[in-house]
C-alpha atoms as a PDB file:
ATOM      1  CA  UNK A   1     -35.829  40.934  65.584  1.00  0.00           C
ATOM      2  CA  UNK A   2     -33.492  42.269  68.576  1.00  0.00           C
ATOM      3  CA  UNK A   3     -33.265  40.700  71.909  1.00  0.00           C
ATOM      4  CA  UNK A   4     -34.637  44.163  73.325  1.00  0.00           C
ATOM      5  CA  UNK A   5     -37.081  44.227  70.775  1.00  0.00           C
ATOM      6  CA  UNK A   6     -38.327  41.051  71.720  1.00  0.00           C
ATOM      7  CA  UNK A   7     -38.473  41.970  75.212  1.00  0.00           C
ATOM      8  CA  UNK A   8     -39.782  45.496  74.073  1.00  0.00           C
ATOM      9  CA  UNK A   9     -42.932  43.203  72.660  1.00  0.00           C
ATOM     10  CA  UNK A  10     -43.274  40.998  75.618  1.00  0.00           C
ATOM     11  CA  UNK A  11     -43.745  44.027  78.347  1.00  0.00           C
ATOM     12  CA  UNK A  12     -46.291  45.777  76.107  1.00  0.00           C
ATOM     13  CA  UNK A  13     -48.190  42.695  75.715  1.00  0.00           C
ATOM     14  CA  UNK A  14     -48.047  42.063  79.338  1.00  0.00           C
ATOM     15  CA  UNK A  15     -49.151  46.025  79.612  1.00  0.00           C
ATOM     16  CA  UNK A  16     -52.367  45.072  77.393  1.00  0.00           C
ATOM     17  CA  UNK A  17     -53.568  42.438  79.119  1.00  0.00           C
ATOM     18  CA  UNK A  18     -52.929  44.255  82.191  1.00  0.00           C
ATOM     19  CA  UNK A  19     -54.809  47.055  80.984  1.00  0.00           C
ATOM     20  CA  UNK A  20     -57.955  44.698  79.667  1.00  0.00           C
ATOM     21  CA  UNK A  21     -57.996  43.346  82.799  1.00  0.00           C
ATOM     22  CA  UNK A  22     -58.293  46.928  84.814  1.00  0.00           C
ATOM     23  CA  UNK A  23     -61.037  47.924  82.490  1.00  0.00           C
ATOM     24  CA  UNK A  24     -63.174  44.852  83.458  1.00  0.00           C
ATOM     25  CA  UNK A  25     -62.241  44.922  87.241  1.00  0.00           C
ATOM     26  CA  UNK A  26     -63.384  48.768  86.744  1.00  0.00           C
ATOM     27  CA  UNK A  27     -66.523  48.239  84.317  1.00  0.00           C
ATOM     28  CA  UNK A  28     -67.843  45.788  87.013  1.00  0.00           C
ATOM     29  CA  UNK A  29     -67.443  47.778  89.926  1.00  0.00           C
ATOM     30  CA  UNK A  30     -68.947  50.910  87.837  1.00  0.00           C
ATOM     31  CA  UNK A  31     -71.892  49.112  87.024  1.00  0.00           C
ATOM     32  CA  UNK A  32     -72.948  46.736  90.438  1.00  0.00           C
ATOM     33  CA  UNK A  33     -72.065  50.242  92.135  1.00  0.00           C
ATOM     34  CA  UNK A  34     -69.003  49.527  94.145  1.00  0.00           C
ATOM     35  CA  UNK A  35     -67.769  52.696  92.620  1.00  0.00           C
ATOM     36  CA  UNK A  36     -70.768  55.046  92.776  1.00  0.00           C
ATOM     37  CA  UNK A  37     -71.616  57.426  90.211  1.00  0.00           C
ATOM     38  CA  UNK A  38     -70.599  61.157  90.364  1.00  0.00           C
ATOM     39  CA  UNK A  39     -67.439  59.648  92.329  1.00  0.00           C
ATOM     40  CA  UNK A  40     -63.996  60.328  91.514  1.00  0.00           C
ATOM     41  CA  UNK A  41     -61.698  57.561  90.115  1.00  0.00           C
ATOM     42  CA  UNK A  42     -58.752  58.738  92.222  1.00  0.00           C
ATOM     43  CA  UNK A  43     -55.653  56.771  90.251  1.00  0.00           C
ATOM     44  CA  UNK A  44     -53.605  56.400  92.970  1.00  0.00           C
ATOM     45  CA  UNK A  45     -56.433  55.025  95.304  1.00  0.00           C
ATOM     46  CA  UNK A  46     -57.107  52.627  92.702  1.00  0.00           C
ATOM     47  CA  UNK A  47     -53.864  51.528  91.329  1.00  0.00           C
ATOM     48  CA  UNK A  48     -53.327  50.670  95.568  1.00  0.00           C
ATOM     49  CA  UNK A  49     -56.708  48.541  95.969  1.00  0.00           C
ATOM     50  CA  UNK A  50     -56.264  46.389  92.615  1.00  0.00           C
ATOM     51  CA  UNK A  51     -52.113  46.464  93.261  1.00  0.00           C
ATOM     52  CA  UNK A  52     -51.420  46.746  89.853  1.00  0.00           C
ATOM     53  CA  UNK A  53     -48.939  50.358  88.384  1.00  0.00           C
ATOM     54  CA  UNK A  54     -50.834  53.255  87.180  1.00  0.00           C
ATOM     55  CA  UNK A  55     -49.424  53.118  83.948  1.00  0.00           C
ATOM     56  CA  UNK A  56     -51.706  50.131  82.566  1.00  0.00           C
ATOM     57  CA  UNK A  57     -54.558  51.924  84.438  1.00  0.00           C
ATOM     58  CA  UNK A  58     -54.142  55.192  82.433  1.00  0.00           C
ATOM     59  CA  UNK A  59     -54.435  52.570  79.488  1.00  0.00           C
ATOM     60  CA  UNK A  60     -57.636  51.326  80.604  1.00  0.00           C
ATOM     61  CA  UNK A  61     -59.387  54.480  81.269  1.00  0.00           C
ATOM     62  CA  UNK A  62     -59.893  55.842  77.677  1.00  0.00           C
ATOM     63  CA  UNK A  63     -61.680  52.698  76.835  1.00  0.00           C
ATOM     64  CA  UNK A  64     -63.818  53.409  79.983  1.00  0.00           C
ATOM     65  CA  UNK A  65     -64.567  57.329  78.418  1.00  0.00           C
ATOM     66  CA  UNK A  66     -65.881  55.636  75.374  1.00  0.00           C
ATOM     67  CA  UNK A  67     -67.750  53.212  76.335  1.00  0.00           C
ATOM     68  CA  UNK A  68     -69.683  55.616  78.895  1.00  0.00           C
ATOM     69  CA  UNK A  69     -68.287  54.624  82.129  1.00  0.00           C
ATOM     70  CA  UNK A  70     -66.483  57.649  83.138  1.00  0.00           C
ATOM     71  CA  UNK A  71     -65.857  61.261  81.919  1.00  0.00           C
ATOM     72  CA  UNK A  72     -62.774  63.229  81.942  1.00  0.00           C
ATOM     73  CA  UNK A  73     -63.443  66.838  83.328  1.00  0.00           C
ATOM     74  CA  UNK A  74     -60.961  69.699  83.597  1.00  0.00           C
ATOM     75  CA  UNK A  75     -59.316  70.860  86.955  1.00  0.00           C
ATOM     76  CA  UNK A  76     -62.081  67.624  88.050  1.00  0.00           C
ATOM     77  CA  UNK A  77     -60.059  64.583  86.646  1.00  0.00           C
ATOM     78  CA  UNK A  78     -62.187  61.167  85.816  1.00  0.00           C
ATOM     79  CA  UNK A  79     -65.413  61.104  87.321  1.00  0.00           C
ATOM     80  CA  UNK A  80     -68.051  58.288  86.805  1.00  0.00           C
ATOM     81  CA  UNK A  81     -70.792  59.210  84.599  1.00  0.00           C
ATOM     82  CA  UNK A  82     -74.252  59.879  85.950  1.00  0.00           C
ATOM     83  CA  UNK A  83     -77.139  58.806  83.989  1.00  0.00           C
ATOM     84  CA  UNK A  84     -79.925  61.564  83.609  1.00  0.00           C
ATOM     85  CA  UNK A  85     -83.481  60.956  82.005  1.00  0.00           C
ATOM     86  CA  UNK A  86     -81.475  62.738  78.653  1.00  0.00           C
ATOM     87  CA  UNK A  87     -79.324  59.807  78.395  1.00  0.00           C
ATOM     88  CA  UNK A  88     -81.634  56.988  78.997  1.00  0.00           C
ATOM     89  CA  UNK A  89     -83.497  58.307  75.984  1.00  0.00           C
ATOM     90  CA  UNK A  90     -80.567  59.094  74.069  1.00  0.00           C
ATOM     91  CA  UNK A  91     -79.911  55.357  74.135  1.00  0.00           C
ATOM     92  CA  UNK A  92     -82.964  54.074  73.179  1.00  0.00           C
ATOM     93  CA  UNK A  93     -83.142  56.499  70.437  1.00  0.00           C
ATOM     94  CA  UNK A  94     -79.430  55.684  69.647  1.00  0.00           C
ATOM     95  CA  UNK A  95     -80.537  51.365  69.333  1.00  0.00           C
ATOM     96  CA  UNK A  96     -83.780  52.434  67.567  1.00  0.00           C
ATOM     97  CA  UNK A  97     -81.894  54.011  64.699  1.00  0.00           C
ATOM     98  CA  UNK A  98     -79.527  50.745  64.565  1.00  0.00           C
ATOM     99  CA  UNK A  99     -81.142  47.541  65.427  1.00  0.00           C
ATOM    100  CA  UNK A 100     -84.169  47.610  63.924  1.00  0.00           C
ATOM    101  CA  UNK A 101     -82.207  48.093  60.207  1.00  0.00           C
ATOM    102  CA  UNK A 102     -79.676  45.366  61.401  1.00  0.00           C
ATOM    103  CA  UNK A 103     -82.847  43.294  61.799  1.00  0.00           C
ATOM    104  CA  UNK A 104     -84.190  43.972  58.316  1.00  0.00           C
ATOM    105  CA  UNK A 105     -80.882  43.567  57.052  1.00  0.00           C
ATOM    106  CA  UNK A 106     -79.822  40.230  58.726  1.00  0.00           C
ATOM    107  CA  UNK A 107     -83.403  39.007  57.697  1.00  0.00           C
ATOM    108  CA  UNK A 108     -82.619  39.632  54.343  1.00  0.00           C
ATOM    109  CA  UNK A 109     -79.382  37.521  54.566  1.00  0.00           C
ATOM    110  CA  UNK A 110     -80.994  35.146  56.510  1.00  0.00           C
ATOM    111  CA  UNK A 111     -83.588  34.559  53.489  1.00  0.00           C
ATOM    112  CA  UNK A 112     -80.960  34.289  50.843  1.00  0.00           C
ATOM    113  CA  UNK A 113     -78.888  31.471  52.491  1.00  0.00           C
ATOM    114  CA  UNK A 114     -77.061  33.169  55.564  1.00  0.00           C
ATOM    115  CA  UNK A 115     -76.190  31.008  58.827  1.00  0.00           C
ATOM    116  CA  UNK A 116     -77.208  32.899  62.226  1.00  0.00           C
ATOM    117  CA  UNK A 117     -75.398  30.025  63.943  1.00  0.00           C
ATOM    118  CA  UNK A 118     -73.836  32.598  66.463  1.00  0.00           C
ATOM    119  CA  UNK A 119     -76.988  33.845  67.207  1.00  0.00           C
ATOM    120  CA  UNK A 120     -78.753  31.133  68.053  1.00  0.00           C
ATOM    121  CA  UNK A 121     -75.237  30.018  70.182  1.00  0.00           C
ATOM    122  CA  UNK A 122     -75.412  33.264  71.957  1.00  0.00           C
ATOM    123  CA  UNK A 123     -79.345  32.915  72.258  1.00  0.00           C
ATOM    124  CA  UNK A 124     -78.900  29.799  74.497  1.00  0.00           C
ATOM    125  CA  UNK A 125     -75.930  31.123  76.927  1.00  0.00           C
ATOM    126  CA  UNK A 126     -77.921  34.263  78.156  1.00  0.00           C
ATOM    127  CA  UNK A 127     -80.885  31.550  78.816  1.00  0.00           C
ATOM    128  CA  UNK A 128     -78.068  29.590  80.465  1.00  0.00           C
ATOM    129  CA  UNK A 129     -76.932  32.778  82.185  1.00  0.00           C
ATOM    130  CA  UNK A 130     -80.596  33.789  83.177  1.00  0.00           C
ATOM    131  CA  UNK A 131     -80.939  30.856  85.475  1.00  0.00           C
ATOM    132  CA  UNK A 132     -77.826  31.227  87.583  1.00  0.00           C
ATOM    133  CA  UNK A 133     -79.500  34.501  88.845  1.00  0.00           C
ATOM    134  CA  UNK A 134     -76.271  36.383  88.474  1.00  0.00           C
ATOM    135  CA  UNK A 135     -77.683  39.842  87.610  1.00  0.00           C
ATOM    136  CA  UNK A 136     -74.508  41.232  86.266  1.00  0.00           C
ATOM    137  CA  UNK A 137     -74.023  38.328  83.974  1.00  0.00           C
ATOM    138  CA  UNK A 138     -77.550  38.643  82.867  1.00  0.00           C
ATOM    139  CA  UNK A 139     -77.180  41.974  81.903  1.00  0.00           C
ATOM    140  CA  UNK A 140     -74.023  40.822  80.140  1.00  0.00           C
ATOM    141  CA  UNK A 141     -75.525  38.152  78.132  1.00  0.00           C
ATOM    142  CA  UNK A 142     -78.490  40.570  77.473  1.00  0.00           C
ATOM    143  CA  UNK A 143     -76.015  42.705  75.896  1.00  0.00           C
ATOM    144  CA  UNK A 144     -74.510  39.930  73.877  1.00  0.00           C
ATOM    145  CA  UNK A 145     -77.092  38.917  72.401  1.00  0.00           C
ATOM    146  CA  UNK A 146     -78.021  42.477  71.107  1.00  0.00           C
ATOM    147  CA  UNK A 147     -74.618  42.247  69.047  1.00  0.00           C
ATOM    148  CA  UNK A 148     -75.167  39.532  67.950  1.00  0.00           C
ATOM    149  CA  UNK A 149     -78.283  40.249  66.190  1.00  0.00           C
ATOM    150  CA  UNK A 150     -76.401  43.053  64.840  1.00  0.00           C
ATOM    151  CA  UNK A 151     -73.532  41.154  63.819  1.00  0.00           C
ATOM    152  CA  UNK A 152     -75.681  38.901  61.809  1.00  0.00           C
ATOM    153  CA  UNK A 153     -76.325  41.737  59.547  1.00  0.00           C
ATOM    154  CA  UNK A 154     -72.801  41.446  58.442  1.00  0.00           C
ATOM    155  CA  UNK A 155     -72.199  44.988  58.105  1.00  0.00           C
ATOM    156  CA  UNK A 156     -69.308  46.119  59.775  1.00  0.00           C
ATOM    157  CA  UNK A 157     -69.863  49.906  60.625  1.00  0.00           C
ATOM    158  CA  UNK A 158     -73.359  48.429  62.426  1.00  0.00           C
ATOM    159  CA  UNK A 159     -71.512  46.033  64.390  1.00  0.00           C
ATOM    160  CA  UNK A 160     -68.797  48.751  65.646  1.00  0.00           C
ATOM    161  CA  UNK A 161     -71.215  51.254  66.636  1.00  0.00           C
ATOM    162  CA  UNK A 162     -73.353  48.340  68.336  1.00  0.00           C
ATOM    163  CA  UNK A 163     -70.139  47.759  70.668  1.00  0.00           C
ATOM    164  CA  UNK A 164     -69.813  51.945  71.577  1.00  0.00           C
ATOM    165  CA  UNK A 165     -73.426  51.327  73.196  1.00  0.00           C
ATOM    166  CA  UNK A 166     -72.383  47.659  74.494  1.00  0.00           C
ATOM    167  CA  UNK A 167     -71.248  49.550  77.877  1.00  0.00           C
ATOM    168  CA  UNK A 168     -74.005  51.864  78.640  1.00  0.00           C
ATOM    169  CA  UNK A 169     -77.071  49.138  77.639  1.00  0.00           C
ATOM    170  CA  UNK A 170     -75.284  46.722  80.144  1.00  0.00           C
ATOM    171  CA  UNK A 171     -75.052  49.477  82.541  1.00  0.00           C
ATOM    172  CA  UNK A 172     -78.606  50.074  82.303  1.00  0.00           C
ATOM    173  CA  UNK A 173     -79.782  46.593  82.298  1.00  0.00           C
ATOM    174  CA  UNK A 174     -78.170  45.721  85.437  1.00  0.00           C
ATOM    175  CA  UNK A 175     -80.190  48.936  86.964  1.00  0.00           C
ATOM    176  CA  UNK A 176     -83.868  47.829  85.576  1.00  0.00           C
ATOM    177  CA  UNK A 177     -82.777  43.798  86.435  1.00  0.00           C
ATOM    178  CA  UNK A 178     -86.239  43.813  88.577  1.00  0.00           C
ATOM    179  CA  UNK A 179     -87.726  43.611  85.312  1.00  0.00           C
ATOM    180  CA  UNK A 180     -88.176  39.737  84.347  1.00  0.00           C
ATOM    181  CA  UNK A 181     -85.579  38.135  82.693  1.00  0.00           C
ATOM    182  CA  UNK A 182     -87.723  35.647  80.848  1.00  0.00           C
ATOM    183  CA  UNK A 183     -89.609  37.757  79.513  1.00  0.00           C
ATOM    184  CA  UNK A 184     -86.831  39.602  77.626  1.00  0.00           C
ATOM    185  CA  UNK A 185     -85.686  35.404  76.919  1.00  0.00           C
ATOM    186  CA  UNK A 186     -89.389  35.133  75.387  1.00  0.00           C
ATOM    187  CA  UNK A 187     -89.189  37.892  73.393  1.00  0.00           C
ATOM    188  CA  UNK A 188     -85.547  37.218  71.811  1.00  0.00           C
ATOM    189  CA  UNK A 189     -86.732  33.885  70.974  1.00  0.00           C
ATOM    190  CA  UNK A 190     -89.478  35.623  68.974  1.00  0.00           C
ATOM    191  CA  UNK A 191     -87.214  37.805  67.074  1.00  0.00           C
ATOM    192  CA  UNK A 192     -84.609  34.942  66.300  1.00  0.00           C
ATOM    193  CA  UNK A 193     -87.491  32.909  65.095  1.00  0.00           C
ATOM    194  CA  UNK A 194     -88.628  35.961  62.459  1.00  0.00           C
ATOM    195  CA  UNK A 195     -85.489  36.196  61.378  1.00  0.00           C
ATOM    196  CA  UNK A 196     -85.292  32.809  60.852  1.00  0.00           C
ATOM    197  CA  UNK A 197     -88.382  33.235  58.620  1.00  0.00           C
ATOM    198  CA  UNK A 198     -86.778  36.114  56.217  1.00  0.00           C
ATOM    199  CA  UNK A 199     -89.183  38.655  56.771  1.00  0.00           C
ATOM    200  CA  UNK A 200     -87.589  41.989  56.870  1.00  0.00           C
ATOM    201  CA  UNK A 201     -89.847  44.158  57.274  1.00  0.00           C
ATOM    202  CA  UNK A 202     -91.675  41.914  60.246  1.00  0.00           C
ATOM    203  CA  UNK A 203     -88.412  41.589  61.985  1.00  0.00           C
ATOM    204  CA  UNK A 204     -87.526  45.285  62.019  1.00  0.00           C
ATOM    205  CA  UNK A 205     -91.276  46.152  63.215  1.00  0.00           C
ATOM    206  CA  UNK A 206     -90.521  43.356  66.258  1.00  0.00           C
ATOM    207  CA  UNK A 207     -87.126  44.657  67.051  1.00  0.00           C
ATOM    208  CA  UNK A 208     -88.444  48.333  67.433  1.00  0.00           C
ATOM    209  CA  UNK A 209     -91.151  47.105  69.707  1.00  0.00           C
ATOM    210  CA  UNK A 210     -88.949  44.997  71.745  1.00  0.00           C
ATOM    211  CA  UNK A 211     -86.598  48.135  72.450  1.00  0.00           C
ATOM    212  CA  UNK A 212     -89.254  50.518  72.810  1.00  0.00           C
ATOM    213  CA  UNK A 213     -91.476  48.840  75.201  1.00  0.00           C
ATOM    214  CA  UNK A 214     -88.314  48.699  77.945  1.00  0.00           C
ATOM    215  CA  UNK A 215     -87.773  52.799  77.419  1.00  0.00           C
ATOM    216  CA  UNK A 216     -90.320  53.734  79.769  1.00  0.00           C
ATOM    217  CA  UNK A 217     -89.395  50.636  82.299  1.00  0.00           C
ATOM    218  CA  UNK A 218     -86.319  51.904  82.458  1.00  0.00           C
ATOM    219  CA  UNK A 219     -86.746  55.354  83.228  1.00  0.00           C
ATOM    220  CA  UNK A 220     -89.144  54.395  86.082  1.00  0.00           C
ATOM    221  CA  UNK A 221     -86.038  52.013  87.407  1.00  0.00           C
ATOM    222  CA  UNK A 222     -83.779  54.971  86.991  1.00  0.00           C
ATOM    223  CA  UNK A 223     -85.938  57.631  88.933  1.00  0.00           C
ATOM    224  CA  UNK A 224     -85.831  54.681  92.056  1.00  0.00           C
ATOM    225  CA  UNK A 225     -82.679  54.478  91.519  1.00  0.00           C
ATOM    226  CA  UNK A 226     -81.686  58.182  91.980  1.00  0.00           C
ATOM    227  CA  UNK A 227     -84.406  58.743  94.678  1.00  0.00           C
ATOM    228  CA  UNK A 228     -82.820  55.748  97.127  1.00  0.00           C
ATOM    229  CA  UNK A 229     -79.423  57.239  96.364  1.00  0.00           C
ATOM    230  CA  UNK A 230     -80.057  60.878  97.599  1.00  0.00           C
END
């Protein structure tokens, strides 16, 4: 390899992280509400307060689009998304249709020899992360351990569209996080122990209920939410 390839290599690499690093900085400030929905991500306004070039933040702010954090409208530019009532149930409807089968499917593995070692791992650092009170990394963890129920299905497709709703449940967690936090912690532990049992059809039923019964929780937290910000 050239010496200007090699240097070629080095500045897109630094460009990367760069750009991994703007989404977080962004995703945070998105979801704790430094940046308030409806705003406008002005590029240059941004690009000044984080100090960084505009080119790694272009980078970052397709990855924002899909994961739910902003939209991209004409003669507009990038505006952060609003949640409506729609998309609240959209969501639920959208983890309905996936974890619940992950669940059965996992269980299944799980019966036939399978290790869930990362689930129980990730299990025990959102119970870590529920006692430091940080809401945001609550919501995180939360999140986390979502996938990796998923992930323990070992089914690849599952797992990737899992991470497209990562974003948007962590968004919405951190805006219902008056809801108790060890209750969700009780009610993981219940699921990771019927999976540990093999039963797929009881650990899709529990899954389902565990999602459903925080859809109209949420919406409740969402109409406060809108109502204090008009």
């Amino acid at each position: 390899m050239s010496v200007h390839g090699t240097k070629r290599d080095m500045a897109q690499g630094i460009d990367q992280r760069a750009s991994a690093q703007i989404y977080q900085t962004l995703r945070r400030r998105i979801i704790v509400g430094d940046i308030p929905q409806g705003s406008r991500l002005a590029e240059m306004r941004i690009a000044e307060e984080l100090e960084v070039s505009r080119i790694p933040l272009r980078e970052a702010i397709p990855q924002l689009e899909t994961d739910g954090f902003v939209q991209t409208l004409p003669r507009r530019g990038t505006m952060v998304s609003r949640w409506t009532t729609d998309q609240v149930h959209d969501l639920f409807d959208t983890r309905l249709a996936l974890e619940p089968a992950a669940a059965r499917r996992a269980a299944t593995r799980i019966a036939a020899g399978a290790p869930m070692t990362e689930l129980l791992r990730v299990q025990d650092e959102s119970e870590s992360e529920g006692r430091t009170g940080d809401q945001l990394g609550i919501a995180n963890a939360n999140t986390q351990y979502h996938q990796a129920l998923v992930d323990t299905a070992q089914n690849g497709l599952m797992s990737s569209l899992m991470r497209a709703t990562g974003g948007r449940m962590a968004w919405l967690f951190y805006l219902t996080r008056q809801r108790d936090a060890e209750v969700a912690h009780t009610e993981h532990r219940e699921i990771t122990e019927v999976l540990r049992s093999g039963n797929a059809r009881l650990a899709e039923a529990v899954v389902y209920a565990h999602i459903e019964v925080g859809r109209e929780p949420s919406l409740a937290a969402l109409e406060a939410f809108l109502s204090a910000a008009d």
